[in-house]
C-alpha atoms as a PDB file:
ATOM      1  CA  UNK A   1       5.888 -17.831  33.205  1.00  0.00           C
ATOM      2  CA  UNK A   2       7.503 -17.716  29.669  1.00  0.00           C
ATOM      3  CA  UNK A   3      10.936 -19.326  28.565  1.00  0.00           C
ATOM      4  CA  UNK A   4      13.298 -17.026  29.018  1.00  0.00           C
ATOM      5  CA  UNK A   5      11.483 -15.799  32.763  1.00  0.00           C
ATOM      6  CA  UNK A   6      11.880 -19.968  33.601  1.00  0.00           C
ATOM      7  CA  UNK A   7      15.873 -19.827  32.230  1.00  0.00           C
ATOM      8  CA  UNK A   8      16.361 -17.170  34.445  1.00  0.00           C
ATOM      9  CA  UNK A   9      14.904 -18.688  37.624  1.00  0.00           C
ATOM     10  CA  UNK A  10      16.887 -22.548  36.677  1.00  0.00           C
ATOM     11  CA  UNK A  11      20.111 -20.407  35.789  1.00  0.00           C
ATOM     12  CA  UNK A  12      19.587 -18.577  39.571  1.00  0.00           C
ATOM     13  CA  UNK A  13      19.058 -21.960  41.178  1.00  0.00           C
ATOM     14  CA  UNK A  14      22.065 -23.324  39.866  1.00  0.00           C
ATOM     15  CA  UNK A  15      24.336 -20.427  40.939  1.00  0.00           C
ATOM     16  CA  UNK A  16      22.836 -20.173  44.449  1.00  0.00           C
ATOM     17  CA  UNK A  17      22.649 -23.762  45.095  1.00  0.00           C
ATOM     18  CA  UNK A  18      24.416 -25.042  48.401  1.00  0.00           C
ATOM     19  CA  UNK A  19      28.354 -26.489  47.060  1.00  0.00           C
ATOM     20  CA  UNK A  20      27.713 -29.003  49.759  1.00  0.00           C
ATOM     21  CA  UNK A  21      24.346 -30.320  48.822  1.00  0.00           C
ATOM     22  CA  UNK A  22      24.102 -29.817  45.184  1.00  0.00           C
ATOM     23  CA  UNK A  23      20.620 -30.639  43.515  1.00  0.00           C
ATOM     24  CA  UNK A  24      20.812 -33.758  41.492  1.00  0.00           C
ATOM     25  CA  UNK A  25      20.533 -33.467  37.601  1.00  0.00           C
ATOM     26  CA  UNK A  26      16.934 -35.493  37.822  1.00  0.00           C
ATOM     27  CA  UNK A  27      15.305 -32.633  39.682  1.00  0.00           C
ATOM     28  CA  UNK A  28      16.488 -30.465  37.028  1.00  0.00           C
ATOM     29  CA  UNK A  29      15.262 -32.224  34.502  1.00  0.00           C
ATOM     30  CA  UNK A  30      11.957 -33.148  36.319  1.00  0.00           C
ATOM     31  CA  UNK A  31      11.724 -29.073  36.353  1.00  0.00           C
ATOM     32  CA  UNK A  32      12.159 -28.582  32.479  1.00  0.00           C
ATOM     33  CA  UNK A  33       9.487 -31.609  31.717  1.00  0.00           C
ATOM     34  CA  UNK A  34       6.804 -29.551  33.855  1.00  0.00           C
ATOM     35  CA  UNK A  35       8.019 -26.232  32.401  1.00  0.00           C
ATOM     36  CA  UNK A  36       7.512 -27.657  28.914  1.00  0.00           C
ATOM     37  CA  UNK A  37       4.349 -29.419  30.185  1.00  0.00           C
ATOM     38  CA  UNK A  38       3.140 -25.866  31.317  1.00  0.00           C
ATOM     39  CA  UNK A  39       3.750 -24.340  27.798  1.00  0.00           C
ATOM     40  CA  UNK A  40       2.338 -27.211  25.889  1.00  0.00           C
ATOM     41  CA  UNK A  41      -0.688 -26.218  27.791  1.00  0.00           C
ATOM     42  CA  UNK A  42      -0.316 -22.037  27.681  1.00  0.00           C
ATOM     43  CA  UNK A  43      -0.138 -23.035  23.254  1.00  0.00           C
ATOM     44  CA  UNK A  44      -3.351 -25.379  23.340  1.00  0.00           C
ATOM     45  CA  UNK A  45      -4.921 -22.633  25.495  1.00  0.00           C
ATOM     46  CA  UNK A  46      -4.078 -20.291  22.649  1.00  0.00           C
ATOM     47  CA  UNK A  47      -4.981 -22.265  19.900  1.00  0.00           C
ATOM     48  CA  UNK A  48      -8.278 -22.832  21.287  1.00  0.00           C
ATOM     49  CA  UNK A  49      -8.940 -19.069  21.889  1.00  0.00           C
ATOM     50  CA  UNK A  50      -7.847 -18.846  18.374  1.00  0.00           C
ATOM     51  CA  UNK A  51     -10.437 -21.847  17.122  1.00  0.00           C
ATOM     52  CA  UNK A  52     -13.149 -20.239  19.362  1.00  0.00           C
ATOM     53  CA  UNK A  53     -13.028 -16.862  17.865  1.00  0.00           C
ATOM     54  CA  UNK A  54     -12.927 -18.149  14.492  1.00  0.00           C
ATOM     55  CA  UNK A  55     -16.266 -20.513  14.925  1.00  0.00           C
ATOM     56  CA  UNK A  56     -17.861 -17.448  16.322  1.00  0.00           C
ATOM     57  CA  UNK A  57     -17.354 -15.454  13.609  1.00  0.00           C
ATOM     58  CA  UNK A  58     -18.638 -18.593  11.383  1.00  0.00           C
ATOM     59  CA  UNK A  59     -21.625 -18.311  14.321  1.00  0.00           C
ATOM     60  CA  UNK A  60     -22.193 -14.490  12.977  1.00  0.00           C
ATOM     61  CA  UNK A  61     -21.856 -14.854   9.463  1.00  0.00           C
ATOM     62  CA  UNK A  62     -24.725 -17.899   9.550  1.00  0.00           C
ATOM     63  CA  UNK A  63     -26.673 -15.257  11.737  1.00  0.00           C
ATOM     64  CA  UNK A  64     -27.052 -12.494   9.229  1.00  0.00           C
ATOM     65  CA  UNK A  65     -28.596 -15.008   7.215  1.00  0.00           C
ATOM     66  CA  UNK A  66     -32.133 -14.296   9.353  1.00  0.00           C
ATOM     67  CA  UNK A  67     -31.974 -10.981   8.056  1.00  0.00           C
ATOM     68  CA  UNK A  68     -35.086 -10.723   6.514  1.00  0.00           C
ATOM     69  CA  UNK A  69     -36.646 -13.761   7.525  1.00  0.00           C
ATOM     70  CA  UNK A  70     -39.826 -14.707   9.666  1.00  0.00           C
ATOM     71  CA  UNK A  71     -38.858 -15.883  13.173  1.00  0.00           C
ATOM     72  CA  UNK A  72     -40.531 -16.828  16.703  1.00  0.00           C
ATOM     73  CA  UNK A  73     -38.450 -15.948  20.020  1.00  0.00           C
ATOM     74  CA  UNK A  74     -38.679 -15.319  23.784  1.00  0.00           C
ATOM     75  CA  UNK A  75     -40.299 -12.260  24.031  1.00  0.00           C
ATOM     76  CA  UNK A  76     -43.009  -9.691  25.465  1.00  0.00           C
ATOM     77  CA  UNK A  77     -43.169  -6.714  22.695  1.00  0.00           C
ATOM     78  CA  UNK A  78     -45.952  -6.436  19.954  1.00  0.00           C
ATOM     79  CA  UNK A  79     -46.519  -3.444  17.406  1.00  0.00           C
ATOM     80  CA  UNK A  80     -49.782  -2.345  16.827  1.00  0.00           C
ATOM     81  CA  UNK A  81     -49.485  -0.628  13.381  1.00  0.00           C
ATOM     82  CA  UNK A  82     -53.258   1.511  14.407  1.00  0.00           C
ATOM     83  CA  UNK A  83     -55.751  -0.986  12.445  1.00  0.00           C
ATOM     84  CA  UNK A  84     -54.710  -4.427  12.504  1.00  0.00           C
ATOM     85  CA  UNK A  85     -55.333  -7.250  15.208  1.00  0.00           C
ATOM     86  CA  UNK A  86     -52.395  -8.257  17.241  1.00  0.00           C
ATOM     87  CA  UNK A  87     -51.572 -11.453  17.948  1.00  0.00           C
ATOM     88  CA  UNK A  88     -49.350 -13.183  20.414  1.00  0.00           C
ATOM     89  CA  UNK A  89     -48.788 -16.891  21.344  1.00  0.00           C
ATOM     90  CA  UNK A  90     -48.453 -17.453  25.511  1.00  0.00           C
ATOM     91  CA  UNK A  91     -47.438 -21.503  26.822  1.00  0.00           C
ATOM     92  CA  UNK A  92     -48.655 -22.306  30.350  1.00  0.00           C
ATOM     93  CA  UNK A  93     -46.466 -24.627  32.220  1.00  0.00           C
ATOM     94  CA  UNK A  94     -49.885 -25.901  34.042  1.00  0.00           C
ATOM     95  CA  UNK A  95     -53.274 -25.726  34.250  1.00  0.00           C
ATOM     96  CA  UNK A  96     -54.650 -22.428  34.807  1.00  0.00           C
ATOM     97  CA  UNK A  97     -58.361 -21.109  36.465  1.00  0.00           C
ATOM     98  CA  UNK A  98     -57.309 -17.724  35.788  1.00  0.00           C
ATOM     99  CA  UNK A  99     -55.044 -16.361  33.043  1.00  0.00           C
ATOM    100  CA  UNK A 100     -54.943 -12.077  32.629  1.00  0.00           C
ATOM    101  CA  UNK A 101     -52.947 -10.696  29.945  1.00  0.00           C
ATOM    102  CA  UNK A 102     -52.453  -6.918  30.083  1.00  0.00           C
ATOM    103  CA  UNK A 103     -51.300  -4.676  27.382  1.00  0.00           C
ATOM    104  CA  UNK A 104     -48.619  -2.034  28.241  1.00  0.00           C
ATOM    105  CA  UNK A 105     -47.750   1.253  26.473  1.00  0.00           C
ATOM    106  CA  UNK A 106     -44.317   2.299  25.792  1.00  0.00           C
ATOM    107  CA  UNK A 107     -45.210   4.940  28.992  1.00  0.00           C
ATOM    108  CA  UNK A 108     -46.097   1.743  31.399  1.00  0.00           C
ATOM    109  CA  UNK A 109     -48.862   2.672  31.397  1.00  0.00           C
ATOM    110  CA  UNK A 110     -52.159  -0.327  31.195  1.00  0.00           C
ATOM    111  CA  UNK A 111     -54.571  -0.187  28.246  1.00  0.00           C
ATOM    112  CA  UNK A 112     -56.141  -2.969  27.920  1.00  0.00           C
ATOM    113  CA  UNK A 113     -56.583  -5.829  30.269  1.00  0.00           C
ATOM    114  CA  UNK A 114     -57.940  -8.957  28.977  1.00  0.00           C
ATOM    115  CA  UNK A 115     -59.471 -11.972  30.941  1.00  0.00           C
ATOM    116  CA  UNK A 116     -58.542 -15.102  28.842  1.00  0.00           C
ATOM    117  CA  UNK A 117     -60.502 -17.328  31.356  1.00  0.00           C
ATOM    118  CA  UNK A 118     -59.277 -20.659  32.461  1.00  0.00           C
ATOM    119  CA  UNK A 119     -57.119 -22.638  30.266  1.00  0.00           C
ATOM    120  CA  UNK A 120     -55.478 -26.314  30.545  1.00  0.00           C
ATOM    121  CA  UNK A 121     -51.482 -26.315  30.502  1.00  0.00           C
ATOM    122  CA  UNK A 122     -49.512 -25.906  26.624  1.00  0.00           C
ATOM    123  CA  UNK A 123     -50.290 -23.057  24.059  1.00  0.00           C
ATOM    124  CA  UNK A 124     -52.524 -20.119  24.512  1.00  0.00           C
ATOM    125  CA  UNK A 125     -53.249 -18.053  21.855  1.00  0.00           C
ATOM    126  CA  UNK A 126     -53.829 -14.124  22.552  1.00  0.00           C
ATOM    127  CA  UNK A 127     -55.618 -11.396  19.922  1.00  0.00           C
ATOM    128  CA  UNK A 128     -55.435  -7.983  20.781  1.00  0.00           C
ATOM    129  CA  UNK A 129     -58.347  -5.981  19.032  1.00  0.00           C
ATOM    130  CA  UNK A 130     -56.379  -2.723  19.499  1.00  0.00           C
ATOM    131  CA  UNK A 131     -58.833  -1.147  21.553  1.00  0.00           C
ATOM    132  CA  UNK A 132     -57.981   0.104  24.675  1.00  0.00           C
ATOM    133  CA  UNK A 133     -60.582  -0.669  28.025  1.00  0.00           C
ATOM    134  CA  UNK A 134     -63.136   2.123  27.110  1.00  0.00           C
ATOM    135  CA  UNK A 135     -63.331   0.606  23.532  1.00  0.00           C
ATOM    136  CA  UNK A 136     -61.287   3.188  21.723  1.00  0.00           C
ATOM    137  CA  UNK A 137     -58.937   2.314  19.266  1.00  0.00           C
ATOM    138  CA  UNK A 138     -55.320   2.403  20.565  1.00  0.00           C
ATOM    139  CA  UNK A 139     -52.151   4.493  18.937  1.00  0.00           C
ATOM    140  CA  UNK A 140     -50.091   2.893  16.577  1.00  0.00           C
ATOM    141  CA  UNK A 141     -46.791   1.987  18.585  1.00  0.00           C
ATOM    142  CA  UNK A 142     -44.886  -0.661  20.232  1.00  0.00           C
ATOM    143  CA  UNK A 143     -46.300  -2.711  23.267  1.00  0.00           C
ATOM    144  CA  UNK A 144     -45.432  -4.900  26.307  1.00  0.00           C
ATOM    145  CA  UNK A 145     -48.125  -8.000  26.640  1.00  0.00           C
ATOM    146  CA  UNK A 146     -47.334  -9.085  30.330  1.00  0.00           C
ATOM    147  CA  UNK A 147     -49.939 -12.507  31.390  1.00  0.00           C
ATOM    148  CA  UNK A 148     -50.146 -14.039  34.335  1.00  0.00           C
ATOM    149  CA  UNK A 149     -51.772 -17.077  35.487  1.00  0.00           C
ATOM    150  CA  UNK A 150     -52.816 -18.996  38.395  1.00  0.00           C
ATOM    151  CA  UNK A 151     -54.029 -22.245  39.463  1.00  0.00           C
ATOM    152  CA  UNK A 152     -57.356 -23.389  41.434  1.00  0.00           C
ATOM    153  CA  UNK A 153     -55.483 -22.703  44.737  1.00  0.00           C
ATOM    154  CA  UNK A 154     -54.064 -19.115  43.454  1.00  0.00           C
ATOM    155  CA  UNK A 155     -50.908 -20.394  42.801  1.00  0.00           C
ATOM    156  CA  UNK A 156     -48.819 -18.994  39.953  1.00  0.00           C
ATOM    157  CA  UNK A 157     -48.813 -20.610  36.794  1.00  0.00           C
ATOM    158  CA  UNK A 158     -45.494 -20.202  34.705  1.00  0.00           C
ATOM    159  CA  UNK A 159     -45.899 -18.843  31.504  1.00  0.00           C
ATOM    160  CA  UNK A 160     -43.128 -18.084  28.664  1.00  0.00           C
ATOM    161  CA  UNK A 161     -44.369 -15.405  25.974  1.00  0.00           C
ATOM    162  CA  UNK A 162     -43.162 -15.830  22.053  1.00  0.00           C
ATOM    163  CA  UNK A 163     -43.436 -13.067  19.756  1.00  0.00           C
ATOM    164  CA  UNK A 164     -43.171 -13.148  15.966  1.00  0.00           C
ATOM    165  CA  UNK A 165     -41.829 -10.871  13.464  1.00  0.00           C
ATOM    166  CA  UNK A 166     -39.653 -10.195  10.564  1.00  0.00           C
ATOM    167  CA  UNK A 167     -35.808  -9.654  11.476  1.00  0.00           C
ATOM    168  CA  UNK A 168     -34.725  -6.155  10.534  1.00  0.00           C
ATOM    169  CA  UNK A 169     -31.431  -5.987  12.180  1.00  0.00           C
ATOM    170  CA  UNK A 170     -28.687  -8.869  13.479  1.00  0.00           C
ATOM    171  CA  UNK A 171     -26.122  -6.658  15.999  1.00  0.00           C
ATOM    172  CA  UNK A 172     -22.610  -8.074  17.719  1.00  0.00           C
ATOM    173  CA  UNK A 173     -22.150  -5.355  20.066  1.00  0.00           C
ATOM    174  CA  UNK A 174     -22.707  -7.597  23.273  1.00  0.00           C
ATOM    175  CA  UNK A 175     -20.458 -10.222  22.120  1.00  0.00           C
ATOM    176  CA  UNK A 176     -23.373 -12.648  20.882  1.00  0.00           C
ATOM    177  CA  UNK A 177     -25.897 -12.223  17.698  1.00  0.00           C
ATOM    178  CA  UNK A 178     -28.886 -10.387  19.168  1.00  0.00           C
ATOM    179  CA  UNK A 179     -32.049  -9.797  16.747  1.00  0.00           C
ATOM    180  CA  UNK A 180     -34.339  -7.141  16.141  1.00  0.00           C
ATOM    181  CA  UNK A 181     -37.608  -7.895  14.584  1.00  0.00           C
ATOM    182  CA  UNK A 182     -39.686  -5.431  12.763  1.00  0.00           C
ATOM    183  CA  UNK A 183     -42.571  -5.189  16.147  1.00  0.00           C
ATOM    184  CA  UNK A 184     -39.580  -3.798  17.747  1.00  0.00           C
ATOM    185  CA  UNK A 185     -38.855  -6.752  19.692  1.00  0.00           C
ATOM    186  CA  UNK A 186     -35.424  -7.780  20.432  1.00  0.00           C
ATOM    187  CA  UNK A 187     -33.253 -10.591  22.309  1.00  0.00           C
ATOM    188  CA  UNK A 188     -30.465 -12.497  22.023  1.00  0.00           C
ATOM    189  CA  UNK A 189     -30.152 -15.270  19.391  1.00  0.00           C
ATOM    190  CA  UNK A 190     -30.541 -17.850  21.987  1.00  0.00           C
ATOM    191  CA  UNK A 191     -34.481 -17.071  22.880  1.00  0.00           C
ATOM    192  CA  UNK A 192     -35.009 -17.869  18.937  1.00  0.00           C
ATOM    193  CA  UNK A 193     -37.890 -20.703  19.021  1.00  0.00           C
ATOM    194  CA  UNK A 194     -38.473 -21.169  15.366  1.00  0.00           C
ATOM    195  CA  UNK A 195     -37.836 -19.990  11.697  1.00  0.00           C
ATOM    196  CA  UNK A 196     -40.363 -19.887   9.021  1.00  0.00           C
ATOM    197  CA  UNK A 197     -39.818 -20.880   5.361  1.00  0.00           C
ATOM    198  CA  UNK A 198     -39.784 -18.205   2.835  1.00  0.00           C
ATOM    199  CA  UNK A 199     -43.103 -17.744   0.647  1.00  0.00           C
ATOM    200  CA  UNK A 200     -42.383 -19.667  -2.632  1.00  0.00           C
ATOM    201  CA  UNK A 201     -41.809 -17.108  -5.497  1.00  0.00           C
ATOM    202  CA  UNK A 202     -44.883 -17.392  -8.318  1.00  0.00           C
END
């Protein structure tokens, strides 16, 4: 409720009041110290909503500034570019017997499935030759590495997957930075893990 909607409703109370039992002045005035108690409130609501749009925006601008940099995130996606070894970096949350990583075509369809063995709990390093499983070299393309793992009991093991590329792209259109790196992987700019220092200039 606004001002002039709350000077309506104290200006109806008054003339509709009962003659005989008249409201005492305090309750009137109790009413305009909540009303202006309510506004107070509705105007730091407001300035807030102000405050948080502009740190966002500070949020974006400091975002572009990946553009073109070498970055680790959350992800599953690797681009094979038809010669060159692919690499991917996996974290266990345990100890594994059994860790299988298989690599997925933009079709869903599985070319390669690789058995990394056992493995004790932390980082796991994964190199794709680019061969698929009859030993042919693979198309050049973007793929999906999905691992799984499980423990001596055949329990699953949970894993997290980073991939890392070169951001191409920083978009807004869900609200929140989201980055695109040149392997074609994407995410929001929360699953970012780690930046890399530019190569000093000779």
């Amino acid at each position: 409720m606004d001002r002039e909607a709350f000077l309506k409703l104290l200006v109806a109370q008054i003339s509709n009041q009962d003659p005989m039992q008249p409201m005492q002045g305090t309750e009137f005035v109790s009413q305009l110290s909540q009303f202006a108690m309510v506004e107070q409130a509705i105007q730091q609501s407001s300035r807030l909503s102000d405050l948080s749009t502009q740190m966002s925006g500070l949020a974006n601008n400091n975002a572009t500034d990946l553009v073109g940099k070498r970055v680790t995130m959350r992800g599953k996606t690797m681009a094979f570019d038809g010669v060159t070894a692919t690499k991917a970096a996996v974290s266990l949350g345990g100890p594994a017997s059994k860790v299988t990583a298989e690599i997925i075509d933009s079709n869903g369809k599985v070319v390669r499935t690789l058995e990394l063995g056992p493995h004790g709990a932390g980082a796991l390093p994964v190199t794709w030759d680019g061969k698929d499983g009859s030993g042919n070299p693979a198309t050049k393309g973007t793929y999906t590495m999905k691992v799984t793992a499980t423990d001596a009991n055949g329990a699953p093991v949970a894993t997290t997957q980073d991939v890392t590329g070169t951001v191409t792209k920083i978009s807004f259109e869900k609200g929140y930075p989201e980055l695109t790196l040149d392997s074609g992987a994407s995410g929001p700019i929360s699953d970012l893990v780690g930046v890399e220092a530019p190569a000093p200039k000779p």
